[in-house]
C-alpha atoms as a PDB file:
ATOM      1  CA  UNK A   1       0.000   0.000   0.000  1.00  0.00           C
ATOM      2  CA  UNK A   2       1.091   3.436  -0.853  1.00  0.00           C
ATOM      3  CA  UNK A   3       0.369   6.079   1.822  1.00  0.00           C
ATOM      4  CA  UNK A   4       1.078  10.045   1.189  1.00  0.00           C
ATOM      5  CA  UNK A   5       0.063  13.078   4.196  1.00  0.00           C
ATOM      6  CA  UNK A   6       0.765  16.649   3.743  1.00  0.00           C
ATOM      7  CA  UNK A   7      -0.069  18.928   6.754  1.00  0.00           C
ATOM      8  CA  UNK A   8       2.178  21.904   6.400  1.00  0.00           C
ATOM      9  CA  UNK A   9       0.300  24.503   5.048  1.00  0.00           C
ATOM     10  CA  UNK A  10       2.843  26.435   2.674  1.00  0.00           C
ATOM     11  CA  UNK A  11       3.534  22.452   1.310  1.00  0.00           C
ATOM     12  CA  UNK A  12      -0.332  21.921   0.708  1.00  0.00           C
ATOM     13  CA  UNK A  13      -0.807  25.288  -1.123  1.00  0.00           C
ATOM     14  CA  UNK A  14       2.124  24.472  -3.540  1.00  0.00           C
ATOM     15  CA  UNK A  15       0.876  20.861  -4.185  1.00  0.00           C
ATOM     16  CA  UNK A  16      -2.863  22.755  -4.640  1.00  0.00           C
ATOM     17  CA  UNK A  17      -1.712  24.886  -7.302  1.00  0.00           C
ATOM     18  CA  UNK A  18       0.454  22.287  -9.218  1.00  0.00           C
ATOM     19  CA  UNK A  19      -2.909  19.723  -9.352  1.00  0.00           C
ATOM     20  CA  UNK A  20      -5.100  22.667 -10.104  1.00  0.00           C
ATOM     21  CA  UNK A  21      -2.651  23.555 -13.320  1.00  0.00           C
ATOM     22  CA  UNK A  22      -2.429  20.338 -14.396  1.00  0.00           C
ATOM     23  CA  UNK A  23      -5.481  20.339 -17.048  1.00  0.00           C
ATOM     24  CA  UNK A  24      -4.647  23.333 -18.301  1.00  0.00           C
ATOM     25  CA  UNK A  25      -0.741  22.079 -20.015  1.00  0.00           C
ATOM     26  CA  UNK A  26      -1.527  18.479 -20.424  1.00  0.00           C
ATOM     27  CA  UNK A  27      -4.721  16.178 -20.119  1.00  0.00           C
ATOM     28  CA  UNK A  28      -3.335  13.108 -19.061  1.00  0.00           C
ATOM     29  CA  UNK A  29      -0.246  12.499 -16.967  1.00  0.00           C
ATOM     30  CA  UNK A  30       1.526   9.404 -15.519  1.00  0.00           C
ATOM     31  CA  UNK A  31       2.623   9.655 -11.718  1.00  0.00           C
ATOM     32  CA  UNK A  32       5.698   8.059 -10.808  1.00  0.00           C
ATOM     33  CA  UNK A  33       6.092   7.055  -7.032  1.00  0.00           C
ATOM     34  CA  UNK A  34       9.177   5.339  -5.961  1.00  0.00           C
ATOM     35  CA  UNK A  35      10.314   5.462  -2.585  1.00  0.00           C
ATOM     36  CA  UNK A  36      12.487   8.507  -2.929  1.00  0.00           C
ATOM     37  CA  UNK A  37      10.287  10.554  -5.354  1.00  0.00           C
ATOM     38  CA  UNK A  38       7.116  11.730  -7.080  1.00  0.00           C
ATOM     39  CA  UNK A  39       7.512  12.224  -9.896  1.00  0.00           C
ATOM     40  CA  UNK A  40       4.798  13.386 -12.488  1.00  0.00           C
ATOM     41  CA  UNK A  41       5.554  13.908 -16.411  1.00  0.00           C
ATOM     42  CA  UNK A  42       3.503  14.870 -19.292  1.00  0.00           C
ATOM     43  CA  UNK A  43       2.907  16.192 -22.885  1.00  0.00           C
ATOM     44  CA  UNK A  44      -0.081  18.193 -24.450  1.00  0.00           C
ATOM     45  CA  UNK A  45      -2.266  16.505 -27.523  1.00  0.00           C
ATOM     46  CA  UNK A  46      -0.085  19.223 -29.292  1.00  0.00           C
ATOM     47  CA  UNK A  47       3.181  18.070 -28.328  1.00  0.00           C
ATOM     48  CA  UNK A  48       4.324  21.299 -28.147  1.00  0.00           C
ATOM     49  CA  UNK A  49       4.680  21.709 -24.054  1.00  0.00           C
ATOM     50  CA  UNK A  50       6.220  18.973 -21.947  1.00  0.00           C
ATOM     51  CA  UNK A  51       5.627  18.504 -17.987  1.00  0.00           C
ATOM     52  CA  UNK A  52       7.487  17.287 -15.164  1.00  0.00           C
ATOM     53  CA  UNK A  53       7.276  17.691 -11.700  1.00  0.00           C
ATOM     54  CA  UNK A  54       9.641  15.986  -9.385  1.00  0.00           C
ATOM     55  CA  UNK A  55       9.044  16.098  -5.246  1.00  0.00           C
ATOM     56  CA  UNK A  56      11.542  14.387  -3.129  1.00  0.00           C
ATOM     57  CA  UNK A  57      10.184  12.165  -0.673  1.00  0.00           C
ATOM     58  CA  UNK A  58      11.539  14.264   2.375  1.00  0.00           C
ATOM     59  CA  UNK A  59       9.074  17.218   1.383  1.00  0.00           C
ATOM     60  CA  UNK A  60       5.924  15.053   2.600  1.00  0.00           C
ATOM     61  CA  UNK A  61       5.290  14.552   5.967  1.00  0.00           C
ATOM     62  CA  UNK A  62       4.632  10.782   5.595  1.00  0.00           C
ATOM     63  CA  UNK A  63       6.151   8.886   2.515  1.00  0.00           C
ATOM     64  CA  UNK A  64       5.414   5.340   2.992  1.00  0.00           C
ATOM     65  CA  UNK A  65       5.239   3.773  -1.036  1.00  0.00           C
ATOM     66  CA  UNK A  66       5.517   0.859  -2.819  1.00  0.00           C
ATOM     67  CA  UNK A  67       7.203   1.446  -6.598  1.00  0.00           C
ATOM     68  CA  UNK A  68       4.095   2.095  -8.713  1.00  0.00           C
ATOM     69  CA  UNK A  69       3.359   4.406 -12.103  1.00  0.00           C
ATOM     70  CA  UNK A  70      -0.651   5.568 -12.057  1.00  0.00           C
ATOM     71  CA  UNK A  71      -2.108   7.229 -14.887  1.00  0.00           C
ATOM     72  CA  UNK A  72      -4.155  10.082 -14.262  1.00  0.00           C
ATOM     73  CA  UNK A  73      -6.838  12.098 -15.660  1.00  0.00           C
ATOM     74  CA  UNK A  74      -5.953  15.841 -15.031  1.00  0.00           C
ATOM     75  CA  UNK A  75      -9.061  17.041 -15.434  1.00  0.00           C
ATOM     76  CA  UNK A  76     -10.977  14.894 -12.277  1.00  0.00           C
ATOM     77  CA  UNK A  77      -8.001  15.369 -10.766  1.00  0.00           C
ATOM     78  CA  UNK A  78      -8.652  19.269 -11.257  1.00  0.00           C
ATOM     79  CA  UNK A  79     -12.051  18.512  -9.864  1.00  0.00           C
ATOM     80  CA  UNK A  80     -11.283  16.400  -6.924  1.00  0.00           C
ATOM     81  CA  UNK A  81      -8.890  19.132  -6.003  1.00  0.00           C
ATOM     82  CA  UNK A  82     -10.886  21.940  -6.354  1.00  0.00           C
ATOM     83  CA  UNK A  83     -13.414  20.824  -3.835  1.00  0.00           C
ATOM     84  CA  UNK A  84     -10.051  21.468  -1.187  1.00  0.00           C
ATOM     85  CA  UNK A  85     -10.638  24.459   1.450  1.00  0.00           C
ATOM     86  CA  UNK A  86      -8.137  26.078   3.483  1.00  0.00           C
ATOM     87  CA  UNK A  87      -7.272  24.046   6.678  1.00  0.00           C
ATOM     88  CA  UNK A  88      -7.451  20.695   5.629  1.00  0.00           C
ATOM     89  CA  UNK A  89      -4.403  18.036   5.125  1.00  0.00           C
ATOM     90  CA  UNK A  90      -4.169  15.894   2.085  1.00  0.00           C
ATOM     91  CA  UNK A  91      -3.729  12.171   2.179  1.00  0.00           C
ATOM     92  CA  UNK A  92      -2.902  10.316  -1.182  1.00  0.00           C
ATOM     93  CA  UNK A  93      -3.313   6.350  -0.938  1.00  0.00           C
ATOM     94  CA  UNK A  94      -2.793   3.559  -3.507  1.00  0.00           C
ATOM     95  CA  UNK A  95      -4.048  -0.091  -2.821  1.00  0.00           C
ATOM     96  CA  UNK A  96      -3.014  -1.604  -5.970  1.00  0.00           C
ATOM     97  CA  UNK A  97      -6.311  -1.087  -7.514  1.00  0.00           C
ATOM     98  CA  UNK A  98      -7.852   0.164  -9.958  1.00  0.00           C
ATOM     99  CA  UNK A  99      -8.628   3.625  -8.100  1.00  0.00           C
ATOM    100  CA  UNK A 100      -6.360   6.916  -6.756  1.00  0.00           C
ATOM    101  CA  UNK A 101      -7.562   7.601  -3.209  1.00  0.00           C
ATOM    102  CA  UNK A 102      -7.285  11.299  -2.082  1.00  0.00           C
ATOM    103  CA  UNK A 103      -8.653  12.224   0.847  1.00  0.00           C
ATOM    104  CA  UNK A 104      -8.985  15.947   3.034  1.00  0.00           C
ATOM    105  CA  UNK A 105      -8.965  16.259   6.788  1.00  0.00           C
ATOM    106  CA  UNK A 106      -9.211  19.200   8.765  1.00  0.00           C
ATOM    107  CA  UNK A 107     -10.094  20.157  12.296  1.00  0.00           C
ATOM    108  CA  UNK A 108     -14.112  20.552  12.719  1.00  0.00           C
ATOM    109  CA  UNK A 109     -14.496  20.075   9.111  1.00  0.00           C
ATOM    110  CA  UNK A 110     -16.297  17.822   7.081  1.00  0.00           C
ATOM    111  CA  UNK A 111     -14.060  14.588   6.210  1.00  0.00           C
ATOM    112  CA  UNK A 112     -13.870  14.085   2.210  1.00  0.00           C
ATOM    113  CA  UNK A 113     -12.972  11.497   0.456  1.00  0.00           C
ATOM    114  CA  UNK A 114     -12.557  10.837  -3.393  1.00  0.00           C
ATOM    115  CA  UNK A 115     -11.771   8.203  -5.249  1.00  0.00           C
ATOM    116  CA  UNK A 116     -10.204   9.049  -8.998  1.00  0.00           C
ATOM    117  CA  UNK A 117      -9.643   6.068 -11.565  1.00  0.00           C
ATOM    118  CA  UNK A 118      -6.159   4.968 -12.887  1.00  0.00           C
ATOM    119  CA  UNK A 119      -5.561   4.512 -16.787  1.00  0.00           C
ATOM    120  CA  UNK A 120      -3.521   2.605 -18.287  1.00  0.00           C
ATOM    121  CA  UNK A 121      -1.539   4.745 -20.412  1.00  0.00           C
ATOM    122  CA  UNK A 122       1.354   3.488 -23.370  1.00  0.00           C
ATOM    123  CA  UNK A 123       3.850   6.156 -22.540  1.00  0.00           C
ATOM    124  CA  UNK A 124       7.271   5.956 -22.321  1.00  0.00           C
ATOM    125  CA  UNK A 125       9.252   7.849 -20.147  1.00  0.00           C
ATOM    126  CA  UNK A 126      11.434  10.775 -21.315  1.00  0.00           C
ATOM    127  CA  UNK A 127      14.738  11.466 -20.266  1.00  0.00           C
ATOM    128  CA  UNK A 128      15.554  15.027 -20.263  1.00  0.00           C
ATOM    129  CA  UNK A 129      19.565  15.454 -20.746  1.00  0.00           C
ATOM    130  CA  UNK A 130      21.163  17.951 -18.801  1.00  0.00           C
ATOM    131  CA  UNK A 131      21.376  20.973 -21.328  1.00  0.00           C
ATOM    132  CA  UNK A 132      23.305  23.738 -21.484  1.00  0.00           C
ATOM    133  CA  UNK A 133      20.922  27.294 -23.029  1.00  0.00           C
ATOM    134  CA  UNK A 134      22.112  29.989 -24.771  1.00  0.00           C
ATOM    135  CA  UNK A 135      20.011  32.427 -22.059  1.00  0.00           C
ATOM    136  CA  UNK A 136      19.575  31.976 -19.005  1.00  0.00           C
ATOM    137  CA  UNK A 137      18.026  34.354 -16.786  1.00  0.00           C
ATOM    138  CA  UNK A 138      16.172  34.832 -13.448  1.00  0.00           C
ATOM    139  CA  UNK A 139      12.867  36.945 -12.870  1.00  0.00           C
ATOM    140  CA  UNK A 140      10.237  37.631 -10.080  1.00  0.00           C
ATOM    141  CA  UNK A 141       8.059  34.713 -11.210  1.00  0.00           C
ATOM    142  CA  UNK A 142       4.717  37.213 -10.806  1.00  0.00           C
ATOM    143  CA  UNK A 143       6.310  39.983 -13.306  1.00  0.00           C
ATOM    144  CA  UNK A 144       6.569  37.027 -15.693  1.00  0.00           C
ATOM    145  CA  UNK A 145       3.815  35.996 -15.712  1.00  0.00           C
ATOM    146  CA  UNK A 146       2.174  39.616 -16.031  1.00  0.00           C
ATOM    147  CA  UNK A 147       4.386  40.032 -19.238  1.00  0.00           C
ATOM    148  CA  UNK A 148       2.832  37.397 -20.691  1.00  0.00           C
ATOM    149  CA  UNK A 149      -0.477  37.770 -19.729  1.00  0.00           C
ATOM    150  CA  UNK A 150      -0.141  41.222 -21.509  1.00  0.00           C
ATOM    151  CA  UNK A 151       1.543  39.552 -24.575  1.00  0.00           C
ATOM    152  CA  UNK A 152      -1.122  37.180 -25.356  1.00  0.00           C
ATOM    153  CA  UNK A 153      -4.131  39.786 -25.011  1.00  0.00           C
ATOM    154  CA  UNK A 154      -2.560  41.033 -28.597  1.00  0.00           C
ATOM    155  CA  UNK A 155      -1.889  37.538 -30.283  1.00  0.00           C
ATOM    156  CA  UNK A 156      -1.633  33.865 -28.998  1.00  0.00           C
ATOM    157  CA  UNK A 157       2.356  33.968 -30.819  1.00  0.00           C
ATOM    158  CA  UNK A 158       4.811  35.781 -29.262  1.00  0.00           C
ATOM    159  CA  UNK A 159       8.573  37.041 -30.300  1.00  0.00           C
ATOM    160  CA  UNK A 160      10.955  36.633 -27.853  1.00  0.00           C
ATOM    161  CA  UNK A 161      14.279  38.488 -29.329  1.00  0.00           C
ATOM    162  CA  UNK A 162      17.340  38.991 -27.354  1.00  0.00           C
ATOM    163  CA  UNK A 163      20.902  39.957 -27.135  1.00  0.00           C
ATOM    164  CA  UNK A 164      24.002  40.787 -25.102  1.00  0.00           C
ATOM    165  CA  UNK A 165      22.676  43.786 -23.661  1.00  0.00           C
ATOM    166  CA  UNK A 166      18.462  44.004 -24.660  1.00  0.00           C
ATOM    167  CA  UNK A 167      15.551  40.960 -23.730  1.00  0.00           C
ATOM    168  CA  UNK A 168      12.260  42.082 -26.008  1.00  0.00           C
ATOM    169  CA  UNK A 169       9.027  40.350 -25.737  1.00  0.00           C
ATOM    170  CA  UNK A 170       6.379  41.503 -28.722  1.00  0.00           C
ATOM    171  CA  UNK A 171       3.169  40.188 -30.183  1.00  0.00           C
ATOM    172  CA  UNK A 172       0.746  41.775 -32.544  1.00  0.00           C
ATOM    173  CA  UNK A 173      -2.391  41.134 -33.697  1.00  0.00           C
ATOM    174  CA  UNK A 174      -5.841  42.671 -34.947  1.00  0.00           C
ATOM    175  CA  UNK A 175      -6.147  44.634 -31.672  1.00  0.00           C
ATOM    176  CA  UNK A 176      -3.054  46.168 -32.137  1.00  0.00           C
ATOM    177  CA  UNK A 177       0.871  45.182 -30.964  1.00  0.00           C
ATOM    178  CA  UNK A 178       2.774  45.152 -27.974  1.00  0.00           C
ATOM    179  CA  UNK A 179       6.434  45.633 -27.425  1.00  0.00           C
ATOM    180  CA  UNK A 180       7.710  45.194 -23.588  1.00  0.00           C
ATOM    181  CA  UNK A 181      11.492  45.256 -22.777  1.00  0.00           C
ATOM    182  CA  UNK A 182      13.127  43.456 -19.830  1.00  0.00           C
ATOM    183  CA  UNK A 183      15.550  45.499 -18.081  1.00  0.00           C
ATOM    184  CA  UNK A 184      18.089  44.796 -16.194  1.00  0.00           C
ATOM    185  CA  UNK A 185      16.630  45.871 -13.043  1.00  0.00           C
ATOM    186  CA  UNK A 186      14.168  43.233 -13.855  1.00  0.00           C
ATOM    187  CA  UNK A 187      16.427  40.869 -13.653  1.00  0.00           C
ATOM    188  CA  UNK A 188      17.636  38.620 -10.975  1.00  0.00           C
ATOM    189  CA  UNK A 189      20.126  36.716 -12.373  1.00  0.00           C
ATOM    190  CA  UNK A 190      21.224  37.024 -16.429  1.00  0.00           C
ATOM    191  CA  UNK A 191      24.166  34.877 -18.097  1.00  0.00           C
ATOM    192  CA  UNK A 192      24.230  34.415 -21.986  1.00  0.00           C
ATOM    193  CA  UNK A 193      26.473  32.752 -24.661  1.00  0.00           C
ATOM    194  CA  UNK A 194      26.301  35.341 -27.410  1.00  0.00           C
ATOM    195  CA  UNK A 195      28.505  37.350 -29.339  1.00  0.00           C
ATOM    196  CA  UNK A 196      28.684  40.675 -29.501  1.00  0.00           C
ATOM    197  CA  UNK A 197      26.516  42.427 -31.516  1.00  0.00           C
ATOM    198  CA  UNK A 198      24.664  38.902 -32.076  1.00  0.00           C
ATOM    199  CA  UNK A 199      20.466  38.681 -31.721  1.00  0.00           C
ATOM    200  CA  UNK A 200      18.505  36.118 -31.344  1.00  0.00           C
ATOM    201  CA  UNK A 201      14.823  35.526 -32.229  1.00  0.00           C
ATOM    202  CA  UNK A 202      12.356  32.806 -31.267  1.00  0.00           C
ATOM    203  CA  UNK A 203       8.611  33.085 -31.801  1.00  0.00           C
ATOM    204  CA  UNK A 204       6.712  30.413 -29.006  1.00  0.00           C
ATOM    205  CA  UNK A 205       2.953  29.705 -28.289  1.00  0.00           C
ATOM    206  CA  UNK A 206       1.970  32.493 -25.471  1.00  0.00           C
ATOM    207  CA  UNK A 207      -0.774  30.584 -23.944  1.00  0.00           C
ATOM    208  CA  UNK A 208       1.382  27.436 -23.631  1.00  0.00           C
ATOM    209  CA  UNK A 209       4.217  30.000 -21.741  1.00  0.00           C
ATOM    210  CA  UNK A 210       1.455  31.048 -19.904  1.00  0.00           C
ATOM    211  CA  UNK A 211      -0.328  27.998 -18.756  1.00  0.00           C
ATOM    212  CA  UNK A 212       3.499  27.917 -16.907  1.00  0.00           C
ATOM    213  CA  UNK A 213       3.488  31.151 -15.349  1.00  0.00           C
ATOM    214  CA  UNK A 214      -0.148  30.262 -13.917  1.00  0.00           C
ATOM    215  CA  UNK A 215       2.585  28.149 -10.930  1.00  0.00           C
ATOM    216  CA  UNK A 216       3.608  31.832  -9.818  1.00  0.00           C
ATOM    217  CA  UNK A 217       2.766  30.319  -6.674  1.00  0.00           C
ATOM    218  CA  UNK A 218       5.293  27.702  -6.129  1.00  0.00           C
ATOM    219  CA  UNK A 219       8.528  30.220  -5.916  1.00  0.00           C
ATOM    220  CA  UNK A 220       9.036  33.990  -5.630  1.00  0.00           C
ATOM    221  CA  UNK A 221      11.505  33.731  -8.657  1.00  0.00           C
ATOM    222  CA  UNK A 222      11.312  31.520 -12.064  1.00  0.00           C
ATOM    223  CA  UNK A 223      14.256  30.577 -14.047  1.00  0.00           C
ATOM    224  CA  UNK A 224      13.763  30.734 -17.767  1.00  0.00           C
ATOM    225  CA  UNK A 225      16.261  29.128 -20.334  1.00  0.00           C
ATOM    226  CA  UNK A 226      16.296  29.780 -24.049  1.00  0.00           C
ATOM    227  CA  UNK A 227      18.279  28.463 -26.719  1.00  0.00           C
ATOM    228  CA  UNK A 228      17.792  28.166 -30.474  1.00  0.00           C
ATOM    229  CA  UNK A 229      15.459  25.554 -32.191  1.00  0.00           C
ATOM    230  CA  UNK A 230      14.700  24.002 -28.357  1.00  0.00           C
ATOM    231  CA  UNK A 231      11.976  24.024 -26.238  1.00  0.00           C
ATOM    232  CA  UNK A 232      12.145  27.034 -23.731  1.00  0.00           C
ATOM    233  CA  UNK A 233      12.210  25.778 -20.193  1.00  0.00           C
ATOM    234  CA  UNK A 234      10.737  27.181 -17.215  1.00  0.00           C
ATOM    235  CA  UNK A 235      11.770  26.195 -13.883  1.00  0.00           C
ATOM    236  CA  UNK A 236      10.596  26.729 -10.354  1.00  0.00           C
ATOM    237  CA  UNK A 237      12.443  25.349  -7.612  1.00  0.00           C
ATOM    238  CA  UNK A 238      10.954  24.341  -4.814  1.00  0.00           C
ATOM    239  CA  UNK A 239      12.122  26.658  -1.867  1.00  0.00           C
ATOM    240  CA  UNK A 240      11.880  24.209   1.420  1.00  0.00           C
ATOM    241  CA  UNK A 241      13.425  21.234  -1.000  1.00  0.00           C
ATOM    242  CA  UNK A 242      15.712  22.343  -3.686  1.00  0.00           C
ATOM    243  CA  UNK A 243      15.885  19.181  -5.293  1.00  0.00           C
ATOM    244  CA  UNK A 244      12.578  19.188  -5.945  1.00  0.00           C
ATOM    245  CA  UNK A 245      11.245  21.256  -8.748  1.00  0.00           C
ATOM    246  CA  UNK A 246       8.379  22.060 -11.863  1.00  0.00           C
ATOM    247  CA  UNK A 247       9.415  22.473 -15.046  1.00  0.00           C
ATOM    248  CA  UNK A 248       7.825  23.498 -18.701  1.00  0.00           C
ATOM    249  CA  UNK A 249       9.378  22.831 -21.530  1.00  0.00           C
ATOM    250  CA  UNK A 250       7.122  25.081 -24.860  1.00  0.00           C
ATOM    251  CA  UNK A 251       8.477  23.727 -28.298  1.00  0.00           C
ATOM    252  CA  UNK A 252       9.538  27.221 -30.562  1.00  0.00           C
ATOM    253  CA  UNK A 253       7.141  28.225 -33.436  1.00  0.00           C
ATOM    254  CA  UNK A 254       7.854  28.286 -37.137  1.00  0.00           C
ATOM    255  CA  UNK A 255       8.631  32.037 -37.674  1.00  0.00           C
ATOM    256  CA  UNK A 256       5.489  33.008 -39.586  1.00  0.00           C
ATOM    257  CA  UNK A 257       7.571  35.518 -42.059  1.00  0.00           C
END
């Protein structure tokens, strides 16, 4: 039998806003539980954004697993979740079954318990090589996410173009265009591999980025790591484990020009 119990509050609101983001990136997932991680990877219909989500097993206040992978719907899971309130723990149980027990327990509050199915789903792990980006930079995660959200009111593609010394975002559309620069007092942390003199342009899908900046929540700051003809990545650490992390990878766009 698998048995899982969060009670720390700041622990349950991260693990609350990773299941409630789930069906908005990918609609299916497989959950990996070993008995020093859980780990959860996906990819959209589109193949264009790729999840994973690793939590060591010291971040849980009770880890006691047997090896299993469960396939999960994101979207009950979404629903199951959303029916969590403020002062309850969360208990995740597996009893070799055919069914994903999750169950919320709080102090004079009603006792819920839900019951989601496991599928069976053909999907073979992916091993994502350590990589090394041609950007790498570190913002507050919530201005991030507010750049984007303004970049996709204009048009769902977005141009990311950068250099040695300059990070533009743009989009344009019907309603207009948008140009917003990244200074360097927005920035954290900044290291790149270009020349001088040398720009570089990527065009990605800005609800897909997006869907990624909706984890705001999880850490203060986001790292973001761009390279040519790869998948950006977005990372956010975990703060009280820093081995444990989320992470978006959003395939580039074929320049429409």
């Amino acid at each position: 039998m698998t048995k899982i119990v969060i009670t720390e509050p700041e622990k349950i609101a991260k693990l609350i806003t990773i299941f409630r983001n789930l069906k908005n990136i990918v609609s299916m997932v497989n959950i990996s539980i070993t008995n020093t991680e859980f780990y959860i990877q996906g990819m959209d219909d589109s193949h264009i954004s790729f999840l994973e989500i690793l939590l060591k097993n010291d971040w849980f206040n009770t880890f006691e697993v047997e090896d299993t992978i469960l396939g999960i719907n994101t979207e009950i899971l979404f629903m199951v979740i959303n029916n969590w309130k403020e002062g309850y723990s969360i208990e995740i149980t597996y009893e070799n079954n055919d069914y994903l027990n999750i169950t919320f327990e709080g102090e004079k509050m009603l006792s819920k318990h839900y019951e989601i199915p496991i599928i069976d789903l053909d999907i073979d792990k992916i091993n994502v090589p350590p990589t090394e980006y041609d950007l790498d930079l570190v913002l507050d995660s919530v201005v991030f996410k507010d750049v984007i959200t303004e970049l996709v009111q204009f048009d769902q593609t977005i141009l990311l173009s950068c250099s040695l010394d300059k990070i533009l975002l743009k989009s344009k559309g019907d309603m207009g265009r948008v140009d917003i620069q990244i200074k360097e007092d927005d920035i954290i942390e900044y290291s790149a591999a270009l020349e001088e003199k040398e720009e570089m342009s990527i065009y990605y899908s800005g609800n897909s980025i997006l869907f990624g900046c909706n984890l705001y929540k999880i850490n203060k700051n986001v790292s973001v790591h761009i390279s040519r003809e790869m998948p950006i990545k977005i990372n956010y650490e975990m703060e009280d484990c820093k081995e444990s992390y989320v992470r978006l990878y959003v395939a580039p766009k074929i320049s429409e020009n």
